[in-house]
N, C-alpha and C. Protein backbone atom coordinates (compact mmCIF):
# COMPACT_ATOMS: atom_id res chain seq x y z
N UNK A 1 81.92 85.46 111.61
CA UNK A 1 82.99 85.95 110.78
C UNK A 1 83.87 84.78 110.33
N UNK A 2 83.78 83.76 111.04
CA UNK A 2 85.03 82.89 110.86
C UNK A 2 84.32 82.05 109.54
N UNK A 3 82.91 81.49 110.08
CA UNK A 3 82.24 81.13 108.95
C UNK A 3 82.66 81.74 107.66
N UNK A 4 82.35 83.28 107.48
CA UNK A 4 82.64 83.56 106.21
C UNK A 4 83.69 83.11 105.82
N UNK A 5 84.83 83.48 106.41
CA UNK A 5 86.05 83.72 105.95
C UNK A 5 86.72 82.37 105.48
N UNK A 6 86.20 81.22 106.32
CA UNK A 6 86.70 79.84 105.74
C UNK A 6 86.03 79.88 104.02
N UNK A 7 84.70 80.54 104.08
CA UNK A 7 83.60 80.02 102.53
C UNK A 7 84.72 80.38 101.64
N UNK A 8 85.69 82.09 102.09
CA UNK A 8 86.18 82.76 101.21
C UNK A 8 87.60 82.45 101.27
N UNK A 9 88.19 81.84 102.22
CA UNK A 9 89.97 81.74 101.88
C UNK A 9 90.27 80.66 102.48
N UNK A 10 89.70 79.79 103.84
CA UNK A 10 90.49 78.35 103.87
C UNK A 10 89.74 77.77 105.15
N UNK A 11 89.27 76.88 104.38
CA UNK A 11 88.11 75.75 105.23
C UNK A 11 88.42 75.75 106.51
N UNK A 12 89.34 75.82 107.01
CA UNK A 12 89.99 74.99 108.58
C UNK A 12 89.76 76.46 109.58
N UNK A 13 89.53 77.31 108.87
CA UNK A 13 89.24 78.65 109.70
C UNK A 13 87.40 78.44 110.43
N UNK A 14 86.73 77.70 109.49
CA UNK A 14 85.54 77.36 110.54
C UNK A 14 85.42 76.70 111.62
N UNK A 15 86.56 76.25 112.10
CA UNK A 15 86.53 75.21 113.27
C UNK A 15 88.06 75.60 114.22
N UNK A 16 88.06 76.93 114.30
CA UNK A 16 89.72 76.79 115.17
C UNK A 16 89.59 75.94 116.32
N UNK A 17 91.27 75.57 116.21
CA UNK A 17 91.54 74.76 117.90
C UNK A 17 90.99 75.67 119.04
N UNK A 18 91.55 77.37 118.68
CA UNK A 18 91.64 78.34 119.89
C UNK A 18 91.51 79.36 119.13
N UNK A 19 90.66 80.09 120.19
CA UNK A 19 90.28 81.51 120.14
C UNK A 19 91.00 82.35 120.89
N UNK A 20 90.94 83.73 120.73
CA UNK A 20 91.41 84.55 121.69
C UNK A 20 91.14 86.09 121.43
N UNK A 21 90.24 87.28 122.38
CA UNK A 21 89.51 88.42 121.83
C UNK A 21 90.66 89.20 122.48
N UNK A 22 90.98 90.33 121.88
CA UNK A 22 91.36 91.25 122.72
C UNK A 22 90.68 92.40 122.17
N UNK A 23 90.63 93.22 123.32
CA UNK A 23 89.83 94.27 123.26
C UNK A 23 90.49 95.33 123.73
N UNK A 24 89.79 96.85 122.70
CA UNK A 24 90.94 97.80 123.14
C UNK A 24 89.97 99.11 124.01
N UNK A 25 90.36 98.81 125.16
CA UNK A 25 90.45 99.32 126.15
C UNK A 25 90.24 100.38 126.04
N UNK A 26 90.73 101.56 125.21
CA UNK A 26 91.26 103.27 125.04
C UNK A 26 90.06 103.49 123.91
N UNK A 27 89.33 102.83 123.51
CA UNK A 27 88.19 103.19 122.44
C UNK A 27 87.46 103.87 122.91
N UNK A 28 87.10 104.49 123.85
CA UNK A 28 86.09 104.91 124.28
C UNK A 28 86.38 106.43 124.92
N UNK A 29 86.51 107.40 124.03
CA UNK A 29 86.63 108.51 124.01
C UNK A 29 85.27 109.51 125.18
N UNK A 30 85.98 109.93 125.82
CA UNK A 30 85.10 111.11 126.73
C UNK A 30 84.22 111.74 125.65
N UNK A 31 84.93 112.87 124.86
CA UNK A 31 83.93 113.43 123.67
C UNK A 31 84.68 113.28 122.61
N UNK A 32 83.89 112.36 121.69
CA UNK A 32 83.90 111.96 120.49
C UNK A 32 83.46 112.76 119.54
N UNK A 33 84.39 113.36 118.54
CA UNK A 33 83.72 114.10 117.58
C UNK A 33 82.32 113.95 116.90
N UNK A 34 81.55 114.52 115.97
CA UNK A 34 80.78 114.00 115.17
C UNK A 34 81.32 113.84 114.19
N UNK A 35 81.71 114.60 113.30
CA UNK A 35 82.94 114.34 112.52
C UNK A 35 83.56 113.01 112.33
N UNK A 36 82.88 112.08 110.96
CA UNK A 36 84.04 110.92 110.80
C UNK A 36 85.28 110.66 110.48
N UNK A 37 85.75 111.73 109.79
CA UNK A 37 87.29 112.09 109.97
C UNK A 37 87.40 113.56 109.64
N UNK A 38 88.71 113.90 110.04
CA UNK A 38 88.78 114.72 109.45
C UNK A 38 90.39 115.11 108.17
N UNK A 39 90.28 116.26 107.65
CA UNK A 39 90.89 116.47 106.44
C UNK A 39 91.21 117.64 106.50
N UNK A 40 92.74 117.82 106.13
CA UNK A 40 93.21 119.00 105.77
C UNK A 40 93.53 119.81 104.69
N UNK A 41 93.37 121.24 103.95
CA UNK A 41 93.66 121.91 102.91
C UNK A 41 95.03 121.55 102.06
N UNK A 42 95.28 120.71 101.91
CA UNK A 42 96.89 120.57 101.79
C UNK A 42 96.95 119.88 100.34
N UNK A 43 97.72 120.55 99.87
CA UNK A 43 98.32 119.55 98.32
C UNK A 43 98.22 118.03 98.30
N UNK A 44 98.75 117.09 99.44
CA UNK A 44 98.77 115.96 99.40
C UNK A 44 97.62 115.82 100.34
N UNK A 45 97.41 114.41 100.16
CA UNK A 45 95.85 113.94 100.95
C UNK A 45 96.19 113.75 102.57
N UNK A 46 95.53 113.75 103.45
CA UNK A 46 96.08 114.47 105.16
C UNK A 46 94.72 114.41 105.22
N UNK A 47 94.40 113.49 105.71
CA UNK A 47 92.83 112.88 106.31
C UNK A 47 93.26 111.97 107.81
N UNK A 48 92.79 112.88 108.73
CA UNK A 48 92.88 112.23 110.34
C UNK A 48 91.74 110.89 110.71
N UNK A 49 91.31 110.06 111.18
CA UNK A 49 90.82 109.26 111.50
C UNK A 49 90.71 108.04 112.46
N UNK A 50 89.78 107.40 113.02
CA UNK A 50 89.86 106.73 114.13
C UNK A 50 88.64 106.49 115.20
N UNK A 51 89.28 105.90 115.81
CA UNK A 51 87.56 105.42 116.63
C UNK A 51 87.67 106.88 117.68
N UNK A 52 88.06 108.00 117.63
CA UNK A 52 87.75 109.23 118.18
C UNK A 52 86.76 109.74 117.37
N UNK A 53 86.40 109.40 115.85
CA UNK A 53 85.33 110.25 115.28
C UNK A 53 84.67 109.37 114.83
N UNK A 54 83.58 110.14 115.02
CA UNK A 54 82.18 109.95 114.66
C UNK A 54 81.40 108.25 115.48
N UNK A 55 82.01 108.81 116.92
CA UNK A 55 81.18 108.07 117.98
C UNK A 55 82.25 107.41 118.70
N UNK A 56 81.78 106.46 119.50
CA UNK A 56 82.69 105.71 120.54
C UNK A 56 82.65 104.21 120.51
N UNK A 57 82.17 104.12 119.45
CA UNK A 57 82.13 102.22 119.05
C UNK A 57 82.66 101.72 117.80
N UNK A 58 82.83 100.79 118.16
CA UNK A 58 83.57 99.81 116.85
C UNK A 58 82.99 100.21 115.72
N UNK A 59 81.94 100.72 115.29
CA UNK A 59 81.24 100.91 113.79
C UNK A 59 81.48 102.18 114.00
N UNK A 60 81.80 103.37 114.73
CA UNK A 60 82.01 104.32 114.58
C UNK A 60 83.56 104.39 114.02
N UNK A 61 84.39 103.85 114.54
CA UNK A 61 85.80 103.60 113.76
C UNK A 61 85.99 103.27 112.24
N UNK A 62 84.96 102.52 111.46
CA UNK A 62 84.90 101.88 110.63
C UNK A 62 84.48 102.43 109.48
N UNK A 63 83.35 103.45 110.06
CA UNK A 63 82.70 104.35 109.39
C UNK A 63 83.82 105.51 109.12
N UNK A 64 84.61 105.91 110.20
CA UNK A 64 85.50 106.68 110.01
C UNK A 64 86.74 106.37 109.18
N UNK A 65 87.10 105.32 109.29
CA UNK A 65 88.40 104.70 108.25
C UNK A 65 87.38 104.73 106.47
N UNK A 66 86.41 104.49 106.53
CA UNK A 66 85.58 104.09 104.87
C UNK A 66 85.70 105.81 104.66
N UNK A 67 85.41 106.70 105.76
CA UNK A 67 84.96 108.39 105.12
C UNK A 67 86.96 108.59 104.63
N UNK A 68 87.51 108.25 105.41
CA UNK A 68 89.04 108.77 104.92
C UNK A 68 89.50 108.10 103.88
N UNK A 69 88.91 106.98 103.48
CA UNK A 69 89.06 106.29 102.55
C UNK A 69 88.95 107.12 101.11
N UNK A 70 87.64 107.49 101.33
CA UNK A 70 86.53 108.18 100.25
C UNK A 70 87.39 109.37 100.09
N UNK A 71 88.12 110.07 101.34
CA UNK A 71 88.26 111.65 101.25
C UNK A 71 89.30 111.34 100.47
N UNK A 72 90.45 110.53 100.48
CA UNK A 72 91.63 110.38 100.00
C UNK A 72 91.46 110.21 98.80
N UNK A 73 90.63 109.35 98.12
CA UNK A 73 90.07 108.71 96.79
C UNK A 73 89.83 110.08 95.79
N UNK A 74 89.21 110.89 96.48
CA UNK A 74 88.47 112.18 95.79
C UNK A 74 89.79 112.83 95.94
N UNK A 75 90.13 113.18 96.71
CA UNK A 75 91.67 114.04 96.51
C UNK A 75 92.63 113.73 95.80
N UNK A 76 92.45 112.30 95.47
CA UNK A 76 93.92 111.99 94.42
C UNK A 76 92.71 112.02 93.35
N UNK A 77 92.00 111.85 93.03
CA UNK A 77 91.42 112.06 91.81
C UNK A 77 91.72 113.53 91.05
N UNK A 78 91.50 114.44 91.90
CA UNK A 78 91.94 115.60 91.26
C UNK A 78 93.16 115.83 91.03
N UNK A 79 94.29 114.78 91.09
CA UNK A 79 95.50 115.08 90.75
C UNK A 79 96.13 114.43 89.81
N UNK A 80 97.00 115.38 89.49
CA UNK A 80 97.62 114.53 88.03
C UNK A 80 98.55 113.73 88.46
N UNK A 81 98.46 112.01 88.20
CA UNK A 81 99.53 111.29 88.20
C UNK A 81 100.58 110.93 87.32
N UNK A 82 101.72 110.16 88.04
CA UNK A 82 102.40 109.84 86.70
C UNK A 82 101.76 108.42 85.54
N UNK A 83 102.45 108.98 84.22
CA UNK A 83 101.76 107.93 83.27
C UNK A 83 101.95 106.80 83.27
N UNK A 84 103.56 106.56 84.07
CA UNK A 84 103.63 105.25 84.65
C UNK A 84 103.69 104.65 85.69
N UNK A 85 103.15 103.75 86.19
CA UNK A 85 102.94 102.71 87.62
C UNK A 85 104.25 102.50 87.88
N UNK A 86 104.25 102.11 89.34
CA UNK A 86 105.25 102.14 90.19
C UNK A 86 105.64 100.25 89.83
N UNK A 87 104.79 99.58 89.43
CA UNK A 87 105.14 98.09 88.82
C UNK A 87 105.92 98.14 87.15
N UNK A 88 105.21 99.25 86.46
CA UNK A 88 105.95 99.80 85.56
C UNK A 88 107.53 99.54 85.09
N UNK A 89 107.65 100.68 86.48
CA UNK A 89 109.09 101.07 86.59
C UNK A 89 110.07 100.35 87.06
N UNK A 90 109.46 99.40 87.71
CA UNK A 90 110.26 98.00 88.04
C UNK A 90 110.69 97.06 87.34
N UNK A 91 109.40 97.01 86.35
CA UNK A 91 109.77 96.03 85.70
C UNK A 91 111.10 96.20 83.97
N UNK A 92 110.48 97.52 83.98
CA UNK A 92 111.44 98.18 83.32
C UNK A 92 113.17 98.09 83.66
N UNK A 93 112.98 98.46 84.94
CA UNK A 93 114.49 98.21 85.66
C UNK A 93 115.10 96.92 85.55
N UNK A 94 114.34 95.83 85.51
CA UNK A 94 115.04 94.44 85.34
C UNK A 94 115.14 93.71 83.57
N UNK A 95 114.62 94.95 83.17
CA UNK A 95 115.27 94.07 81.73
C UNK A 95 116.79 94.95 80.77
């Protein structure tokens, strides 16, 4: 990972002085949904998620944050926004 990340944002990240892992302990759910997240009926988007669904490992978390991702994406799609951006309205405000 570090490899990449120097190719993509700053050379000196391929060679740290020091490392250090921490690991989270509480990942490991008794029963883990199958379910990669879940989502509620609601006007606004309300998508639950986490390394509780859809398994008990690090790619199960991941998979679950990308599905709430997706659910949220599709739910604001069906909604009407405003015509102007929130950078818009800012910038509007300062002239």
């Amino acid at each position: 990972m570090l490899t990449r990340a120097a190719e993509y944002l700053l050379a000196g990240l391929k060679t740290p002085e020091w490392t250090q892992v921490h690991r989270w302990r509480y990942a490991f759910p008794t029963s883990p949904l199958i379910n990669t997240c879940l989502k509620a009926n609601t006007p606004q988007p309300l998508v639950c998620c986490g390394d509780w669904c859809g398994g008990n490992l690090v790619a199960g978390a991941m998979q679950s944050g990308i599905s709430a991702a997706e659910q949220i994406n599709q739910q604001m799609s069906q909604q009407l926004l405003p015509r102007n951006s929130f950078l818009d309205k800012l910038a509007a405000t300062k002239q």
